[in-house]
C-alpha atoms as a PDB file:
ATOM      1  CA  UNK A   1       0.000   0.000   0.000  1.00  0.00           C
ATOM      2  CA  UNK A   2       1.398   3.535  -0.843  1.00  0.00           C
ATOM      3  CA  UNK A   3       0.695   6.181   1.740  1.00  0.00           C
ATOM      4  CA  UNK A   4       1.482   9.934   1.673  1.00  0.00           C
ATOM      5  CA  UNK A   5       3.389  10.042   4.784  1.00  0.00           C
ATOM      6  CA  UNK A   6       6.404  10.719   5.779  1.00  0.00           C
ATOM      7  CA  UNK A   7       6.694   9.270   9.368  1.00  0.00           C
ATOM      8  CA  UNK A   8      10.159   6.845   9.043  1.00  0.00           C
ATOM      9  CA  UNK A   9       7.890   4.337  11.554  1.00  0.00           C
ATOM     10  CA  UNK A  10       5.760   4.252   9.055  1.00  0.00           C
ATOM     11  CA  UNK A  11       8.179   3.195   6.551  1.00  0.00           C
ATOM     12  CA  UNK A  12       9.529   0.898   8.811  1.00  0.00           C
ATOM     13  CA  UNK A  13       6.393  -0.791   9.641  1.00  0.00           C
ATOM     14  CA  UNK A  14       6.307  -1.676   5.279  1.00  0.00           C
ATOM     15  CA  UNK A  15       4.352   1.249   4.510  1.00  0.00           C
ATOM     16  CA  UNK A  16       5.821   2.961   1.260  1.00  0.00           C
ATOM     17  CA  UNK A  17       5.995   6.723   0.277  1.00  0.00           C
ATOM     18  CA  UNK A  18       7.248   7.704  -3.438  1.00  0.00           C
ATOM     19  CA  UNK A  19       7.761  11.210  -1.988  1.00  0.00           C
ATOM     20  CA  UNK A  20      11.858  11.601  -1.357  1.00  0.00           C
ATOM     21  CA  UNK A  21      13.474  11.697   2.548  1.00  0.00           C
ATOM     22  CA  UNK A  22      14.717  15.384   1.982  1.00  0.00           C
ATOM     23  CA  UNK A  23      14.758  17.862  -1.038  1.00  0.00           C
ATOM     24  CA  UNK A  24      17.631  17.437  -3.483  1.00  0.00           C
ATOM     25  CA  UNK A  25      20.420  19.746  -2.069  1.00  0.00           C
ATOM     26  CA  UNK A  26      21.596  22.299  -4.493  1.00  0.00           C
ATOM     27  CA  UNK A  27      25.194  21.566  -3.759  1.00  0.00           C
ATOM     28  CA  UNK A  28      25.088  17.528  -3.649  1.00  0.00           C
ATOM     29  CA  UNK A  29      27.183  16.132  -0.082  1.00  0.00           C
ATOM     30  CA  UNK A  30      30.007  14.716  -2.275  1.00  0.00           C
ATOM     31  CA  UNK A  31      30.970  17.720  -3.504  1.00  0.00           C
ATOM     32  CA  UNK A  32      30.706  18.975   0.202  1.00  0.00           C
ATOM     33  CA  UNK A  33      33.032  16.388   1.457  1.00  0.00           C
ATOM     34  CA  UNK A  34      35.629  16.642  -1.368  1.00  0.00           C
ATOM     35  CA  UNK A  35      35.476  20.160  -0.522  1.00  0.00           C
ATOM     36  CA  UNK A  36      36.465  19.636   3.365  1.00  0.00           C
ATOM     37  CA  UNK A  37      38.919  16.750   2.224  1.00  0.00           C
ATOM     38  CA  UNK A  38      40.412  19.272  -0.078  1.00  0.00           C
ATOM     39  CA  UNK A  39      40.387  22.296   2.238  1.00  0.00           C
ATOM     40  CA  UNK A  40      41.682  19.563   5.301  1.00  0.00           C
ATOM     41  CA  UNK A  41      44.752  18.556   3.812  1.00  0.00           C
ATOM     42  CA  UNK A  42      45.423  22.600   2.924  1.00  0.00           C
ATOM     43  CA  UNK A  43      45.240  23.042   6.452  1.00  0.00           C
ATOM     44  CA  UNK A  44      47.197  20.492   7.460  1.00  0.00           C
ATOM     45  CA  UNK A  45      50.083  21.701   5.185  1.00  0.00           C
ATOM     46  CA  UNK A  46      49.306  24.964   6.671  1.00  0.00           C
ATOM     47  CA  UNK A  47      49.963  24.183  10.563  1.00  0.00           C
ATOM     48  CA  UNK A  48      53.064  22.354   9.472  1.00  0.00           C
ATOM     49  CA  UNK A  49      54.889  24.392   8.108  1.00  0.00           C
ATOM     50  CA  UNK A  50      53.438  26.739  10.236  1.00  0.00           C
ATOM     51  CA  UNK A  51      55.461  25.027  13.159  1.00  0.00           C
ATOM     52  CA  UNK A  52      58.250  24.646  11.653  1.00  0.00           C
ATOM     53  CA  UNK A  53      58.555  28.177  11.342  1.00  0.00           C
ATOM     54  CA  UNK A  54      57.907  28.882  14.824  1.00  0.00           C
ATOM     55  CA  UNK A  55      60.388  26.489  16.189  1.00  0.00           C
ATOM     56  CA  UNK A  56      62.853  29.026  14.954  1.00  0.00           C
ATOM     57  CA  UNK A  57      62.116  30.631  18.354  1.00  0.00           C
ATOM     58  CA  UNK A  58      64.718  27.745  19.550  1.00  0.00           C
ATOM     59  CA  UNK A  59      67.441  29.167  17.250  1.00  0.00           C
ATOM     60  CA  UNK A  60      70.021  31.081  18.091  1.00  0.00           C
ATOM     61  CA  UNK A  61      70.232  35.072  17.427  1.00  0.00           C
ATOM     62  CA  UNK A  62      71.649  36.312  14.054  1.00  0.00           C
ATOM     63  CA  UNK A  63      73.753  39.293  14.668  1.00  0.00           C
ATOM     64  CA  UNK A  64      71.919  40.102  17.377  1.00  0.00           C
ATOM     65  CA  UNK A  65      68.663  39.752  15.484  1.00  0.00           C
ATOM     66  CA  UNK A  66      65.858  36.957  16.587  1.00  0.00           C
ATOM     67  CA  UNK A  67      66.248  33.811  14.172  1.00  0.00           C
ATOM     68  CA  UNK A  68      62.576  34.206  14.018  1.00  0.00           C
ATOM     69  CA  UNK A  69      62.301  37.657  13.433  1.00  0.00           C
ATOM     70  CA  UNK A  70      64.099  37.085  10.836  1.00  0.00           C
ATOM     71  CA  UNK A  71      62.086  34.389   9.645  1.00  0.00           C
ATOM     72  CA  UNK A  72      58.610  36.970   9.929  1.00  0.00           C
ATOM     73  CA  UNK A  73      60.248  39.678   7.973  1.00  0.00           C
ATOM     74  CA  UNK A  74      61.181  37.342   5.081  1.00  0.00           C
ATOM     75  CA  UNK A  75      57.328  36.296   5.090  1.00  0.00           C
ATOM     76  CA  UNK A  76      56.527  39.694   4.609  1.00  0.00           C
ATOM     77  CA  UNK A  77      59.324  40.661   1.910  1.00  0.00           C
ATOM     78  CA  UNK A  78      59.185  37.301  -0.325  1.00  0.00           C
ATOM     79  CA  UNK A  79      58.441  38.022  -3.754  1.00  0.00           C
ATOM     80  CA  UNK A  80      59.557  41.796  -3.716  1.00  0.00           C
ATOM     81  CA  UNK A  81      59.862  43.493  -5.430  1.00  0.00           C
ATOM     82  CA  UNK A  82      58.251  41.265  -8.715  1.00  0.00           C
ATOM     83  CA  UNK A  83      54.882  42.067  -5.875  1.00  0.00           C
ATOM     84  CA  UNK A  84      54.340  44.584  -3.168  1.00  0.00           C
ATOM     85  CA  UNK A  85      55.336  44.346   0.341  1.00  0.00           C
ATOM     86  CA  UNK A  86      53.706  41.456   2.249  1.00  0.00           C
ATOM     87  CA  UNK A  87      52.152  40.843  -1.173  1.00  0.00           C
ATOM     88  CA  UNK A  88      52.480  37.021  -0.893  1.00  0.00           C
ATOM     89  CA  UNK A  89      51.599  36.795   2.583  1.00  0.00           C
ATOM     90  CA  UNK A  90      48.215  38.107   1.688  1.00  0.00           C
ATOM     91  CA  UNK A  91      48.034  35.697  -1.111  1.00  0.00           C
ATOM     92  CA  UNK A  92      48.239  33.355   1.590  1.00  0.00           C
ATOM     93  CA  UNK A  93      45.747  34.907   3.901  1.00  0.00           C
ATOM     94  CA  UNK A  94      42.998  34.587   1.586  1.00  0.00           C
ATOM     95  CA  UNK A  95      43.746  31.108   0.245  1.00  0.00           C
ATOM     96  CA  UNK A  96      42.919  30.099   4.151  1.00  0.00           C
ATOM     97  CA  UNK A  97      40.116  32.574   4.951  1.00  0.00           C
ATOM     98  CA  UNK A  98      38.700  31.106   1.715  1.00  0.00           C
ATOM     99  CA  UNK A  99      39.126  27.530   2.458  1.00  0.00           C
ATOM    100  CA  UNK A 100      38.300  27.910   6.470  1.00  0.00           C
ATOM    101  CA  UNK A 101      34.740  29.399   5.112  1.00  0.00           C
ATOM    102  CA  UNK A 102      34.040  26.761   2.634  1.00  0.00           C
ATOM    103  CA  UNK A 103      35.345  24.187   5.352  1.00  0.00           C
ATOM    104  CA  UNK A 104      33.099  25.453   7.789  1.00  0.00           C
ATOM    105  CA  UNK A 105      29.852  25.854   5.441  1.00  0.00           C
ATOM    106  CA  UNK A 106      30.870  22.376   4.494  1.00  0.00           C
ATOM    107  CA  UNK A 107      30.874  20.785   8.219  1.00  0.00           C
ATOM    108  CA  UNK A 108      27.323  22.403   9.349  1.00  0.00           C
ATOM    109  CA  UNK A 109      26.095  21.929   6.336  1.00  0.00           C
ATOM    110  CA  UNK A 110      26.360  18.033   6.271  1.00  0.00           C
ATOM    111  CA  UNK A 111      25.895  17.531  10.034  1.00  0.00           C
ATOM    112  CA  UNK A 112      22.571  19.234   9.213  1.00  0.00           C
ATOM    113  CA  UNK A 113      21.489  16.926   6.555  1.00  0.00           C
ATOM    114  CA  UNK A 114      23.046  13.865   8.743  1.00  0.00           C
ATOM    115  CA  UNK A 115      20.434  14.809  11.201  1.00  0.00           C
ATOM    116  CA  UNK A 116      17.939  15.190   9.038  1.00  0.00           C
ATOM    117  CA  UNK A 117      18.061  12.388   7.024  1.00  0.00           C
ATOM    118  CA  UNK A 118      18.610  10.421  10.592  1.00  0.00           C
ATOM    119  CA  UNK A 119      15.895  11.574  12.647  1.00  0.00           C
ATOM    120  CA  UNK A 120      15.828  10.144  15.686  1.00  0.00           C
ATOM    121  CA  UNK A 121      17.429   6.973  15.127  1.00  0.00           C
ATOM    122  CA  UNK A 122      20.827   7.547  15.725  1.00  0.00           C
ATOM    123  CA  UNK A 123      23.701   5.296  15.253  1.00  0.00           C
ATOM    124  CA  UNK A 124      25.891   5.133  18.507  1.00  0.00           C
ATOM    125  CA  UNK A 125      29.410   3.208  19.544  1.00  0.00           C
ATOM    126  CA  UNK A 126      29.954   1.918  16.170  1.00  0.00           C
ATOM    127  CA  UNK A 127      33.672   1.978  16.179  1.00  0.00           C
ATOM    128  CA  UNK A 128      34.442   2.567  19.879  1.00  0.00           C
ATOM    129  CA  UNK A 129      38.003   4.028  20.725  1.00  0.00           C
ATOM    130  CA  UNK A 130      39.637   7.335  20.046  1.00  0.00           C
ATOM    131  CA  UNK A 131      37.633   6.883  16.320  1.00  0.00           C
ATOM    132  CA  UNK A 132      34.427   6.999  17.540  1.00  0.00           C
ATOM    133  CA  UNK A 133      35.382   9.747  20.378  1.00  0.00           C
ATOM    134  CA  UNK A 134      36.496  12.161  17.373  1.00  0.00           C
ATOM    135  CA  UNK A 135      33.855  10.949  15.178  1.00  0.00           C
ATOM    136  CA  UNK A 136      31.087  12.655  17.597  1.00  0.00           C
ATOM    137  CA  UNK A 137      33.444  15.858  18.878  1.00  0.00           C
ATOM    138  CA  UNK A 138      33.879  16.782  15.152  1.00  0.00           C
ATOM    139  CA  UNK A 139      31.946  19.897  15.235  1.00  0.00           C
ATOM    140  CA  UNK A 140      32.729  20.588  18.306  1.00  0.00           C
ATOM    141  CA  UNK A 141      36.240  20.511  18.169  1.00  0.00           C
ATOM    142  CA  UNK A 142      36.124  22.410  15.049  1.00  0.00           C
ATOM    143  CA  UNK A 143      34.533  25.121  17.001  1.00  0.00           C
ATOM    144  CA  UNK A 144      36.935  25.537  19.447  1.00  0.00           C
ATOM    145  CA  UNK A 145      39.886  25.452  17.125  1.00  0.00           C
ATOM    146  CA  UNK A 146      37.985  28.373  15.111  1.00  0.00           C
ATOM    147  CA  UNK A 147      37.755  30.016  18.597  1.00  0.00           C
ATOM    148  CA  UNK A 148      41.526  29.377  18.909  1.00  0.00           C
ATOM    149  CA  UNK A 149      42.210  30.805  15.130  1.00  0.00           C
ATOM    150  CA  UNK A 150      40.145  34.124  16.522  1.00  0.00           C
ATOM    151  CA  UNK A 151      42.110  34.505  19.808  1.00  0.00           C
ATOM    152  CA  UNK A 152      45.816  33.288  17.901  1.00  0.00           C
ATOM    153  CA  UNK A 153      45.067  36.146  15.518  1.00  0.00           C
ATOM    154  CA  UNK A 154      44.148  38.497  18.039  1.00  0.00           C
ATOM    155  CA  UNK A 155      46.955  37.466  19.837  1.00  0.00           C
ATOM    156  CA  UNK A 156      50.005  37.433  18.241  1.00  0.00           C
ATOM    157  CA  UNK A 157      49.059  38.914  14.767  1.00  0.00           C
ATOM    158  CA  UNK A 158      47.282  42.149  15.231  1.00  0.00           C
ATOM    159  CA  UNK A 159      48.194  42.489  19.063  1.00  0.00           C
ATOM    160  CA  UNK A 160      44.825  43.531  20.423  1.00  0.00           C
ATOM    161  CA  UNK A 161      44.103  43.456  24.135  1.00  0.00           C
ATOM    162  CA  UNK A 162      43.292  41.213  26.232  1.00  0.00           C
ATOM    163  CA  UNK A 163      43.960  38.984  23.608  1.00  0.00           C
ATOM    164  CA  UNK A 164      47.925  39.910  23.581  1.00  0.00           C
ATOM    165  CA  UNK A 165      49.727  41.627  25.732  1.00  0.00           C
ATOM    166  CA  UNK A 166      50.235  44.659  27.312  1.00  0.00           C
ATOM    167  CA  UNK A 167      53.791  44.880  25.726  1.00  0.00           C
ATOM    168  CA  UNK A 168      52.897  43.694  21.926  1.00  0.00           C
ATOM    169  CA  UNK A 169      54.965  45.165  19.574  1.00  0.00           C
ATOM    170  CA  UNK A 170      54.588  44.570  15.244  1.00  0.00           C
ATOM    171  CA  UNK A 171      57.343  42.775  14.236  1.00  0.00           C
ATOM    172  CA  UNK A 172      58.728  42.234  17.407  1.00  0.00           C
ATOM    173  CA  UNK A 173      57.652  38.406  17.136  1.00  0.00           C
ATOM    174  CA  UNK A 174      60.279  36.332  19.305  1.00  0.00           C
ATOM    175  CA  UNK A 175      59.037  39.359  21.916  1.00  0.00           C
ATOM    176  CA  UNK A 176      55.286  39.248  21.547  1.00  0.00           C
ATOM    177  CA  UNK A 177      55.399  35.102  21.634  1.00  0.00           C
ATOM    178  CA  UNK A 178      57.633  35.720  25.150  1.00  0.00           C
ATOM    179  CA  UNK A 179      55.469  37.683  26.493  1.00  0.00           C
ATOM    180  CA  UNK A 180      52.380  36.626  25.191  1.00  0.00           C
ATOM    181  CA  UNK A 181      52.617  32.929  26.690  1.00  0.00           C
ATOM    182  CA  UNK A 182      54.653  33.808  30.299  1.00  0.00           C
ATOM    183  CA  UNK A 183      51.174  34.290  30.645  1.00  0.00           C
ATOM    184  CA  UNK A 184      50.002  30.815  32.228  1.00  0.00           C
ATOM    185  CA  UNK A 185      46.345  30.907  31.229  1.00  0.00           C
ATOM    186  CA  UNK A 186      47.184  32.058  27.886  1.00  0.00           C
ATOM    187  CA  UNK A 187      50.137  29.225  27.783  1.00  0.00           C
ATOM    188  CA  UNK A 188      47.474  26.360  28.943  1.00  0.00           C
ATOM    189  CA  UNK A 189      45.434  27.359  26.473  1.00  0.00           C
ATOM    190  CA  UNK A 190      47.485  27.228  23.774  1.00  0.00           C
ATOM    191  CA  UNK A 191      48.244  23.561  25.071  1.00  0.00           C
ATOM    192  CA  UNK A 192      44.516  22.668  25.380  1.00  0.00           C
ATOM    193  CA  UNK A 193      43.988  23.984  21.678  1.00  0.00           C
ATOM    194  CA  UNK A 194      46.959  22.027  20.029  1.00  0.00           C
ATOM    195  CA  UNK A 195      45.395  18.356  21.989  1.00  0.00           C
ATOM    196  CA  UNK A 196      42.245  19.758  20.263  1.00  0.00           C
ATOM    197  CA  UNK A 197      43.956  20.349  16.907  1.00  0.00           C
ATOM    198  CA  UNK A 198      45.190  16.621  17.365  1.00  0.00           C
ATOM    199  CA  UNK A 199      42.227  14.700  17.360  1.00  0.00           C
ATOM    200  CA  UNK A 200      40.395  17.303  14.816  1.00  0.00           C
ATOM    201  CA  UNK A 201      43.199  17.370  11.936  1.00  0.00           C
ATOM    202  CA  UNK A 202      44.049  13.344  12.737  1.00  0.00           C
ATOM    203  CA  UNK A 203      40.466  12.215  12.165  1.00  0.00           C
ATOM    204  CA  UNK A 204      40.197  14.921   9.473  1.00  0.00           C
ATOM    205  CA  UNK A 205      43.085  13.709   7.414  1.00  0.00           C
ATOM    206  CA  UNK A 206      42.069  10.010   8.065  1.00  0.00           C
ATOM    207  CA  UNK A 207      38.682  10.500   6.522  1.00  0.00           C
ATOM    208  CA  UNK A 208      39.608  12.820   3.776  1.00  0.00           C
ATOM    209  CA  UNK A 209      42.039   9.695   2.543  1.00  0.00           C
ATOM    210  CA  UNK A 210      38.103   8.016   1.797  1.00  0.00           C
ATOM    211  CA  UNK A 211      36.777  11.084   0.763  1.00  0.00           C
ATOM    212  CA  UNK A 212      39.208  11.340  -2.303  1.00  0.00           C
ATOM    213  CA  UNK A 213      38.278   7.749  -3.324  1.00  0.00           C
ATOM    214  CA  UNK A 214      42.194   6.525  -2.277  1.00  0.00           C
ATOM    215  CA  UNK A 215      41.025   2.446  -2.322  1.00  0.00           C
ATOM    216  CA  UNK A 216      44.592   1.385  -2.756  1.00  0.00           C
ATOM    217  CA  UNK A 217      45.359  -0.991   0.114  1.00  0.00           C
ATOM    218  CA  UNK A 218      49.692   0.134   0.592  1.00  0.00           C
ATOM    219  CA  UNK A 219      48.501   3.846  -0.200  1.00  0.00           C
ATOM    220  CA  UNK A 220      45.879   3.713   2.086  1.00  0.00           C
ATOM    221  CA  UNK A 221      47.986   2.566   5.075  1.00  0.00           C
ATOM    222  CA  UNK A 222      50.914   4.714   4.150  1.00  0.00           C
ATOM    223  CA  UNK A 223      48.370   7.760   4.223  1.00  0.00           C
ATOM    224  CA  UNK A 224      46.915   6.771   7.165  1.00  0.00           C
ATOM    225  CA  UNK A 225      50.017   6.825   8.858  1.00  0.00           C
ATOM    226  CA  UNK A 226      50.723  10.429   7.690  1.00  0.00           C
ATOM    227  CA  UNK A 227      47.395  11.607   8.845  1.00  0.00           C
ATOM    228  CA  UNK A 228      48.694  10.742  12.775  1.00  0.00           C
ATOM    229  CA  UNK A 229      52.046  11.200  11.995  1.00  0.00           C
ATOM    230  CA  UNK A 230      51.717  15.033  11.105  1.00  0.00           C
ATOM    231  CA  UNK A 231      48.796  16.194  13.519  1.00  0.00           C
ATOM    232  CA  UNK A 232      51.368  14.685  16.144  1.00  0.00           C
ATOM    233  CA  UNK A 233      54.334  15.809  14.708  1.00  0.00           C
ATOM    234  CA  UNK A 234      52.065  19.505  15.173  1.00  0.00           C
ATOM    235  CA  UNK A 235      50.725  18.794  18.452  1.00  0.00           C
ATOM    236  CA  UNK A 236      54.414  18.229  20.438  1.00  0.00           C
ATOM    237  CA  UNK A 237      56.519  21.125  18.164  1.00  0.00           C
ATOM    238  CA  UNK A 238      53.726  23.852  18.829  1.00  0.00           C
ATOM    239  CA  UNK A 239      53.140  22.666  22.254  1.00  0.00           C
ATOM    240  CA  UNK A 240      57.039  22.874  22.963  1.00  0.00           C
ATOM    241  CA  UNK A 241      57.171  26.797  22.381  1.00  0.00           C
ATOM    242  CA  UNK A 242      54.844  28.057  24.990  1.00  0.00           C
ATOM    243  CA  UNK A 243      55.352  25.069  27.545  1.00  0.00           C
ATOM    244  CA  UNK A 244      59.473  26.762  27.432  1.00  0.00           C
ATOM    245  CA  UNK A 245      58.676  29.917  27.820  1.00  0.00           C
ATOM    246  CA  UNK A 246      55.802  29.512  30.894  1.00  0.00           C
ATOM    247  CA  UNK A 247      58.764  27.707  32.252  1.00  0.00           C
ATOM    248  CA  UNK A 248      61.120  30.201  31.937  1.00  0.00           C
ATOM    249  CA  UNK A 249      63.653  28.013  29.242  1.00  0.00           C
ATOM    250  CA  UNK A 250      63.201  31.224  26.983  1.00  0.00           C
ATOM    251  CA  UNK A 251      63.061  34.491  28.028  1.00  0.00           C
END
């Protein structure tokens, strides 16, 4: 018997409806998911390298000179003069603002439709583990990592208070990270935020491998191992830098 109605007990009961679950999205979830897989991995390059640029903080002075002040004002001179000053860096700005946007349009958008399409049966404990922990925390973790991104920027890029400190100084980075995290709430946070950024860019990574149709069984694992292997590598190098200054290793 067909029925007009849209109940899923209904359905499960062997009614049948012709009429669809949902309304055919304009922009269909695989392209959604291809776009976080996409905009995941350019994130993960981002932090990376973003790191490894701060652990210059460890290096020793040149003439006098901050190896990581030196390091920020080649950031903002590559490509001169061929493109104005800090040209590139902006480059680089929007790529990210662009692809955090589309990331996080791309992350409400198909936890909404999850939940729609769901209802109220709801799958739960599926995989069990760190998996399934990350699995659920998702959106939440996302959230406070884009709280994070707010404060960081605040912070240590355009130096506004509370947010930095009292002392902030542009340009003066080796400075402004000193003084920024001998502040122990602002140091713990930092912390908290990079064990966040673990789980978030480890699960991220591991699921954009499926996203990206990557069925190869060696590829697969080798990726897999990359997608822990960097959020870790992440997680203890950005961790290191305000852990040795709260405790007074850098001053």
């Amino acid at each position: 018997m067909t029925v007009k109605d849209m109940d899923r007990d209904a359905i499960r009961h062997g009614k049948i409806t012709e009429k669809p679950l949902r309304e055919r999205p304009k922009v269909p979830s695989w392209a959604l998911k291809l776009t976080m897989a996409v905009t995941g991995i350019i994130f993960g390059g981002f932090v990376l390298i973003h790191m490894i640029g701060n652990l210059k903080i460890f290096l020793p002075a040149h003439d006098g000179e901050p190896a990581i002040n030196v390091y920020g004002e080649f950031l903002r001179t590559v490509g001169e003069p061929l493109v104005p000053r800090e040209g590139v860096l902006w480059i680089f700005r929007i790529v990210l603002l662009t692809a955090l946007i589309l990331h996080v349009y791309g992350a409400f958008a198909l936890t909404g439709r999850a939940h729609k399409s769901r209802g109220k049966f709801r799958r739960t404990n599926l995989m069990g583990g760190l998996s399934s922990f990350a699995t659920r925390t998702m959106l939440v973790s996302g959230l406070v990592l884009l709280f994070f991104i707010a404060f960081h920027i605040l912070d240590l890029t355009l130096g506004v208070q509370p947010a930095a400190s009292a002392v902030f100084e542009h340009g003066e980075v080796y400075a402004n990270m000193v003084a920024s995290f001998s502040r122990w709430p602002v140091a713990i946070f930092y912390i908290a935020a990079m064990m966040v950024l673990f789980v978030h860019l480890s699960h991220g990574l591991f699921t954009a491998v499926s996203d990206l149709g990557i069925t190869g069984h060696r590829t697969r694992a080798v990726l897999l191992f990359i997608s822990y292997l960097v959020p870790a590598a992440v997680m203890v190098g950005n961790i290191s830098i305000p852990l040795a200054i709260a405790l007074g290793w850098i001053h």
